[in-house]
C-alpha atoms as a PDB file:
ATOM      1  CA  UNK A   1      37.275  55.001 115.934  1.00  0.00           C
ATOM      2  CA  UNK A   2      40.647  54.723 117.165  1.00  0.00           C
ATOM      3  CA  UNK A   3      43.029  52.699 114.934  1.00  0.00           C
ATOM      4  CA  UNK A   4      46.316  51.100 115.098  1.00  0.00           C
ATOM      5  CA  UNK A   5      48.686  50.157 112.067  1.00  0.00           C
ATOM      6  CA  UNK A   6      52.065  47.711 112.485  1.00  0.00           C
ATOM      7  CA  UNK A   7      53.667  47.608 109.164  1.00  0.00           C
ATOM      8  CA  UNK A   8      56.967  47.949 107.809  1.00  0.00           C
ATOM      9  CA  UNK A   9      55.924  49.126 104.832  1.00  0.00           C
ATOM     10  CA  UNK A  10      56.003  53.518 105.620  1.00  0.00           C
ATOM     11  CA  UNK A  11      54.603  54.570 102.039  1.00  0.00           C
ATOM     12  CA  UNK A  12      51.532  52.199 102.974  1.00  0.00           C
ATOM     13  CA  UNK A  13      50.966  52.883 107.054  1.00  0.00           C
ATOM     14  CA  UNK A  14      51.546  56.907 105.165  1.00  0.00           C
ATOM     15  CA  UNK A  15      49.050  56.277 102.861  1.00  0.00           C
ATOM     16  CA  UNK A  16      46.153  54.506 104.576  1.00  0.00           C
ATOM     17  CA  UNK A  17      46.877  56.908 107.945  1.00  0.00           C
ATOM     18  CA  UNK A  18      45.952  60.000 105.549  1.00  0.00           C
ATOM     19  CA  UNK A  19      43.185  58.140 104.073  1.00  0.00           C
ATOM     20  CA  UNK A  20      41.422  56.729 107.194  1.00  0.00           C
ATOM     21  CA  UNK A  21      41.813  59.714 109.397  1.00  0.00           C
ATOM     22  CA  UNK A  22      40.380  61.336 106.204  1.00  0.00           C
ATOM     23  CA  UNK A  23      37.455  59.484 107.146  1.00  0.00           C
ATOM     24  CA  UNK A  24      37.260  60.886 110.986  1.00  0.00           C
ATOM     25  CA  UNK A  25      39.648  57.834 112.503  1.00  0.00           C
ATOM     26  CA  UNK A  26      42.340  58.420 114.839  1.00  0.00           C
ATOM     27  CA  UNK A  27      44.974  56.581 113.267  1.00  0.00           C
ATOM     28  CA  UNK A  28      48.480  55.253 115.384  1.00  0.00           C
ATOM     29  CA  UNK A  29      51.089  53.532 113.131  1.00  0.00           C
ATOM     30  CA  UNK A  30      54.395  52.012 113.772  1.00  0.00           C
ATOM     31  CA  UNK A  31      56.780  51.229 111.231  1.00  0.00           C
ATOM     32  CA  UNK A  32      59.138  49.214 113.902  1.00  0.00           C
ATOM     33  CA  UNK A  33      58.679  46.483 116.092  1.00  0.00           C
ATOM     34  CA  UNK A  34      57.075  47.206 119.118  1.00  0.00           C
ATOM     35  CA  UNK A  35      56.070  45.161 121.950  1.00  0.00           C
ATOM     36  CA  UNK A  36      52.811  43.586 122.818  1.00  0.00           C
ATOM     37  CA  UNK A  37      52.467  45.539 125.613  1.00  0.00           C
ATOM     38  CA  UNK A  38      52.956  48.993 123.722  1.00  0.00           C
ATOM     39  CA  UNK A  39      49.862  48.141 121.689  1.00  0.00           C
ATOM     40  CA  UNK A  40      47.889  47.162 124.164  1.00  0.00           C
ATOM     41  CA  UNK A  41      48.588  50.346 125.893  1.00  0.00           C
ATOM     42  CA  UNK A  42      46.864  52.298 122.816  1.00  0.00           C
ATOM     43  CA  UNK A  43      43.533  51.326 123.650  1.00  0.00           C
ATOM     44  CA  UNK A  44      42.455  51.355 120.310  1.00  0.00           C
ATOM     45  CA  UNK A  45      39.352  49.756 118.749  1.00  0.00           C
ATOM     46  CA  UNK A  46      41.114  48.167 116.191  1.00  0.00           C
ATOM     47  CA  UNK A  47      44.223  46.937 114.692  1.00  0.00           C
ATOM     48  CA  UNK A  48      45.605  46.399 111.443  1.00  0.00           C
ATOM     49  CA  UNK A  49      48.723  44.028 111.718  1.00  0.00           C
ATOM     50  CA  UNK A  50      51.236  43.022 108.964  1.00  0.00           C
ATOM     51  CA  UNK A  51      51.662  39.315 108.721  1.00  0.00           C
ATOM     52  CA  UNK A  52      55.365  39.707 108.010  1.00  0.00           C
ATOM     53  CA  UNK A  53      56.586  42.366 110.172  1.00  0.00           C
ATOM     54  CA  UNK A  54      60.334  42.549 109.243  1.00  0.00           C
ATOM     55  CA  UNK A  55      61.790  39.216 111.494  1.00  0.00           C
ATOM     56  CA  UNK A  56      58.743  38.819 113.824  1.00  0.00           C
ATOM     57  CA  UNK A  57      55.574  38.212 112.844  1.00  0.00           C
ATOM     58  CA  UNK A  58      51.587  39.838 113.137  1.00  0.00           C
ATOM     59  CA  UNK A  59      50.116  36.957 114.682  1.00  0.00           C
ATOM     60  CA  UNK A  60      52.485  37.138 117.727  1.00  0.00           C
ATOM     61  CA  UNK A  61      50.377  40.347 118.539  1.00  0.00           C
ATOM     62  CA  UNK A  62      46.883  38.892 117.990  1.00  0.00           C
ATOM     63  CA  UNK A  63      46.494  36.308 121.161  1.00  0.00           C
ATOM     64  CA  UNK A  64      48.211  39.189 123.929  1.00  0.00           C
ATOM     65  CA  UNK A  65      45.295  41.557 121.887  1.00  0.00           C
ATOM     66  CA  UNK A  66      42.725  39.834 122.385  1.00  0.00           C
ATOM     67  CA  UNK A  67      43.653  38.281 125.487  1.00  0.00           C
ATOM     68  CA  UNK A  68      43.730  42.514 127.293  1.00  0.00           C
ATOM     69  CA  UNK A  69      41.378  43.650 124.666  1.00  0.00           C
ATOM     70  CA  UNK A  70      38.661  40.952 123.812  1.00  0.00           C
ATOM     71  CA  UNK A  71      36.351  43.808 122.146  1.00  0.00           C
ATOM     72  CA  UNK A  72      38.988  44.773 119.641  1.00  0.00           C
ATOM     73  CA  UNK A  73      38.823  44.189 116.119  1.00  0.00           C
ATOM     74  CA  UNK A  74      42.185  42.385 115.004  1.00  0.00           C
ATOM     75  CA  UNK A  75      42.687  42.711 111.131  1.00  0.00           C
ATOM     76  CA  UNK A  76      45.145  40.721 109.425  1.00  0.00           C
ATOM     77  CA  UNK A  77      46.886  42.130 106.612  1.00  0.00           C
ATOM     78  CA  UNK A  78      49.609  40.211 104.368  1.00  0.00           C
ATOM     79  CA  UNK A  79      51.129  39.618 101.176  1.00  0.00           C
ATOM     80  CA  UNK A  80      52.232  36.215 101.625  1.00  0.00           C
ATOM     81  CA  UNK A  81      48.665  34.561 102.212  1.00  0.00           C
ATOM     82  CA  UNK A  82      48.428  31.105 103.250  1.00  0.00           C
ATOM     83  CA  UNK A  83      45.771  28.706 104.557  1.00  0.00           C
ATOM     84  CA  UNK A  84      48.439  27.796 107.035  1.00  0.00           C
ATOM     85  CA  UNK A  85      48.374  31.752 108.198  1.00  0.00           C
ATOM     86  CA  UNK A  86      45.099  32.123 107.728  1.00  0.00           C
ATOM     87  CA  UNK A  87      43.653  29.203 110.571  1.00  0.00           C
ATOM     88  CA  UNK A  88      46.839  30.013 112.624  1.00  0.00           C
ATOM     89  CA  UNK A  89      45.419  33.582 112.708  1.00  0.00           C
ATOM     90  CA  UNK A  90      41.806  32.880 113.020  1.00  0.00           C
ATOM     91  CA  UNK A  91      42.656  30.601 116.019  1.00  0.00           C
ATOM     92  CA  UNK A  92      44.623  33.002 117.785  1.00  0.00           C
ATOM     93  CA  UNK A  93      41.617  35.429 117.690  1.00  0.00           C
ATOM     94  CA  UNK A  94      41.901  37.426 114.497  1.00  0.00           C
ATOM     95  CA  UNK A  95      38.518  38.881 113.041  1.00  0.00           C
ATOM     96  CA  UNK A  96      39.856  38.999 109.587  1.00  0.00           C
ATOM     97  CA  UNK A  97      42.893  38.217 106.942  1.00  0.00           C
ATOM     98  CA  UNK A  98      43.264  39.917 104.008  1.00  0.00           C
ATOM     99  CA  UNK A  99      45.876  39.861 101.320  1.00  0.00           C
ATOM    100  CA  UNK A 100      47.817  42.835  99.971  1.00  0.00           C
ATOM    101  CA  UNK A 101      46.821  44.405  97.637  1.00  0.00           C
ATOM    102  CA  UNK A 102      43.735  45.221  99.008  1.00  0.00           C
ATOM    103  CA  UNK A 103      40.914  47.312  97.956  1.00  0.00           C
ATOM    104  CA  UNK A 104      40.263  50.571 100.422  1.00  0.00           C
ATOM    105  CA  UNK A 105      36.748  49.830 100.844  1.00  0.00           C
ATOM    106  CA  UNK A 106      37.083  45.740 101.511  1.00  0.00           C
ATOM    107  CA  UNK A 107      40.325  47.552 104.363  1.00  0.00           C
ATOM    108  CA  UNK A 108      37.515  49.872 105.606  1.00  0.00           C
ATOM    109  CA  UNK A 109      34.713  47.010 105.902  1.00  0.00           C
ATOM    110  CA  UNK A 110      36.940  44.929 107.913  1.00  0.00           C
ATOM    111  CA  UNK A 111      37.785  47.446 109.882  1.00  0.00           C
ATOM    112  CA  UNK A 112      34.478  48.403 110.647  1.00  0.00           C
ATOM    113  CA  UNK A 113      33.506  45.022 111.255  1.00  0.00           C
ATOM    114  CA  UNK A 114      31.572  44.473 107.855  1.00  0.00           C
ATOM    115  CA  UNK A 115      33.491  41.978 105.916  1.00  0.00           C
ATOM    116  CA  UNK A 116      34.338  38.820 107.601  1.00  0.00           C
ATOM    117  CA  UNK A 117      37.099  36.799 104.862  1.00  0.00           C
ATOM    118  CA  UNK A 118      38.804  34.897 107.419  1.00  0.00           C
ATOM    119  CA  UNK A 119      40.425  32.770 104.307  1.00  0.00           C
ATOM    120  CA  UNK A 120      42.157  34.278 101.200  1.00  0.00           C
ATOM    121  CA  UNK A 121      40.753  33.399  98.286  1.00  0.00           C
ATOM    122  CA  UNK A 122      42.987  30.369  95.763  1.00  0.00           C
ATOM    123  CA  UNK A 123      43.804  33.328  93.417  1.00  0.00           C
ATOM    124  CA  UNK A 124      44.595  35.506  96.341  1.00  0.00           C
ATOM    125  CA  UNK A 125      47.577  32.520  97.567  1.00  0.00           C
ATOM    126  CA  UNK A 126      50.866  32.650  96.238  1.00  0.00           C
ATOM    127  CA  UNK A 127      52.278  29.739  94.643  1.00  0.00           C
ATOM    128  CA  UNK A 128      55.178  27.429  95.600  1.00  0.00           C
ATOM    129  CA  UNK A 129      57.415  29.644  92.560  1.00  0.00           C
ATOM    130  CA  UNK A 130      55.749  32.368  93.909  1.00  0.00           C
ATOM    131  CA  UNK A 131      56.591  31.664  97.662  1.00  0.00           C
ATOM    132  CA  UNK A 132      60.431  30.338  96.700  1.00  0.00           C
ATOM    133  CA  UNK A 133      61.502  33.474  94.228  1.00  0.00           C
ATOM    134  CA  UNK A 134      60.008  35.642  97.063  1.00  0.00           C
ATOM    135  CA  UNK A 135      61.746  33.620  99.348  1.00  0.00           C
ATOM    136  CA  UNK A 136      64.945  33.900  97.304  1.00  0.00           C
ATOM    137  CA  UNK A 137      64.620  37.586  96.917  1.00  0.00           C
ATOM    138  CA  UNK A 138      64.735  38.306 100.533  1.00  0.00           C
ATOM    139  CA  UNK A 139      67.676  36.102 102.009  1.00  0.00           C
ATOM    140  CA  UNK A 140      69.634  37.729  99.057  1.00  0.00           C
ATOM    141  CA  UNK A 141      68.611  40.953  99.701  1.00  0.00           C
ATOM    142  CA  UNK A 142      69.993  40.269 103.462  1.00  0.00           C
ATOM    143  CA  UNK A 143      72.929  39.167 102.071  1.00  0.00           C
ATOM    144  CA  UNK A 144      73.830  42.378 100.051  1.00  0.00           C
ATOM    145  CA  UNK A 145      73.443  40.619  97.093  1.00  0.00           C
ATOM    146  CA  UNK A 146      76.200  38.355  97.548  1.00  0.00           C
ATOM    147  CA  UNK A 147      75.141  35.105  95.451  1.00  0.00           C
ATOM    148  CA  UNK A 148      77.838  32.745  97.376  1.00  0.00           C
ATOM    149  CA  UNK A 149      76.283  33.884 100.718  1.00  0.00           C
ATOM    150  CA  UNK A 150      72.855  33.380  99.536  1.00  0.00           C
ATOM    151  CA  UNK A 151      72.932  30.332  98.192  1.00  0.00           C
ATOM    152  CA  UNK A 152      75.179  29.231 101.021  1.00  0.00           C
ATOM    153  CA  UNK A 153      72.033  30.207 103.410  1.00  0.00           C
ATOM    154  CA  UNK A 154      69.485  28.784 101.403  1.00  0.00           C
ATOM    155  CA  UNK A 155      71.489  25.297 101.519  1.00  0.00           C
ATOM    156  CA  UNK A 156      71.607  25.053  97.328  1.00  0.00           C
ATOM    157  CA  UNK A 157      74.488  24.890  94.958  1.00  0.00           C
ATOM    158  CA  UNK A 158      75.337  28.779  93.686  1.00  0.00           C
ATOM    159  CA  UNK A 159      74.659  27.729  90.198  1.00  0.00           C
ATOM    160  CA  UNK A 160      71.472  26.407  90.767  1.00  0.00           C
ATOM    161  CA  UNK A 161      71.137  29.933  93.184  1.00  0.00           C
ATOM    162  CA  UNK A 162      72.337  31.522  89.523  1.00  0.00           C
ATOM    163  CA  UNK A 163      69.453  29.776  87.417  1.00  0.00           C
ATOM    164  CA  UNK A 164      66.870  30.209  89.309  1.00  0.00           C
ATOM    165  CA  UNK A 165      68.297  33.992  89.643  1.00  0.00           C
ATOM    166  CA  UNK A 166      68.043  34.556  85.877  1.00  0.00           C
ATOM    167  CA  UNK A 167      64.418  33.291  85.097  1.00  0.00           C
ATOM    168  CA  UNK A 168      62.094  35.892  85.503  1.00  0.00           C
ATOM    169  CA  UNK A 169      59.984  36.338  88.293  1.00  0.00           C
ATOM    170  CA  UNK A 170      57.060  33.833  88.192  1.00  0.00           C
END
């Protein structure tokens, strides 16, 4: 089977490239945006997309995939899981959306076609503290760590910014 990754993440597309074509897969992975086009051109039998893909997104990919390549299986793959994602993913034609971290052989069933778990589970969904100190984590980080730019960009006071800064990570 002929496999495509999109993820930011190298150590993981590293990891599960070894691992799958380990298992006789022919494994393509991309670590930086690409267009639609460029994975269409792959031909591959399935894809494994990351949700959050640095600024764009996974699910742009899944409608222009299944759209040229309505045999393909379009996996889903995130650490921010949602309902919200979840439907908006299943109605653009994903087969399946699973939440980081996730178990090798539930990856492998969904690849395969296997394991349909189109919704993550309520323990697998971040919540709102969750989702905001995640949230908070990355605008600072794109900010250098400057805590007057940050909270500037998030539209709060820098002292609140500072607060919510020194709780620990819920």
């Amino acid at each position: 089977m002929k496999l495509v990754l999109l993820d930011d993440d190298v150590t993981l597309t590293r990891t599960l490239s070894r691992r799958l074509e380990g298992l006789g897969h022919q494994v393509q992975s991309y670590n930086h945006a690409v267009s639609p086009d460029e994975l269409i051109a792959e031909q591959a039998d399935c894809y494994l997309l990351d949700l959050r893909f640095g600024t764009a997104s996974g699910l742009d990919y899944v409608a222009p995939l299944r759209q040229q390549l309505p045999l393909c299986r379009i996996v889903l793959l995130t650490g921010y899981a949602s309902i919200a994602t979840a439907v908006q993913a299943v109605k653009a034609g994903a087969d399946d959306y699973l939440t980081k971290p996730v178990d090798f052989v539930t990856l492998t069933q969904a690849l395969s076609g296997q394991v349909s778990q189109t919704a993550p589970n309520e323990a697998d969904v971040l919540s709102t503290d969750q989702l905001e100190w995640e949230h908070i984590q990355r605008v600072l980080e794109q900010h250098q760590g400057n805590i007057s730019q940050t909270a500037k960009a998030l539209a709060m006071h820098r002292r609140t910014l500072q607060r919510k800064l020194q709780k620990h990570r819920p």
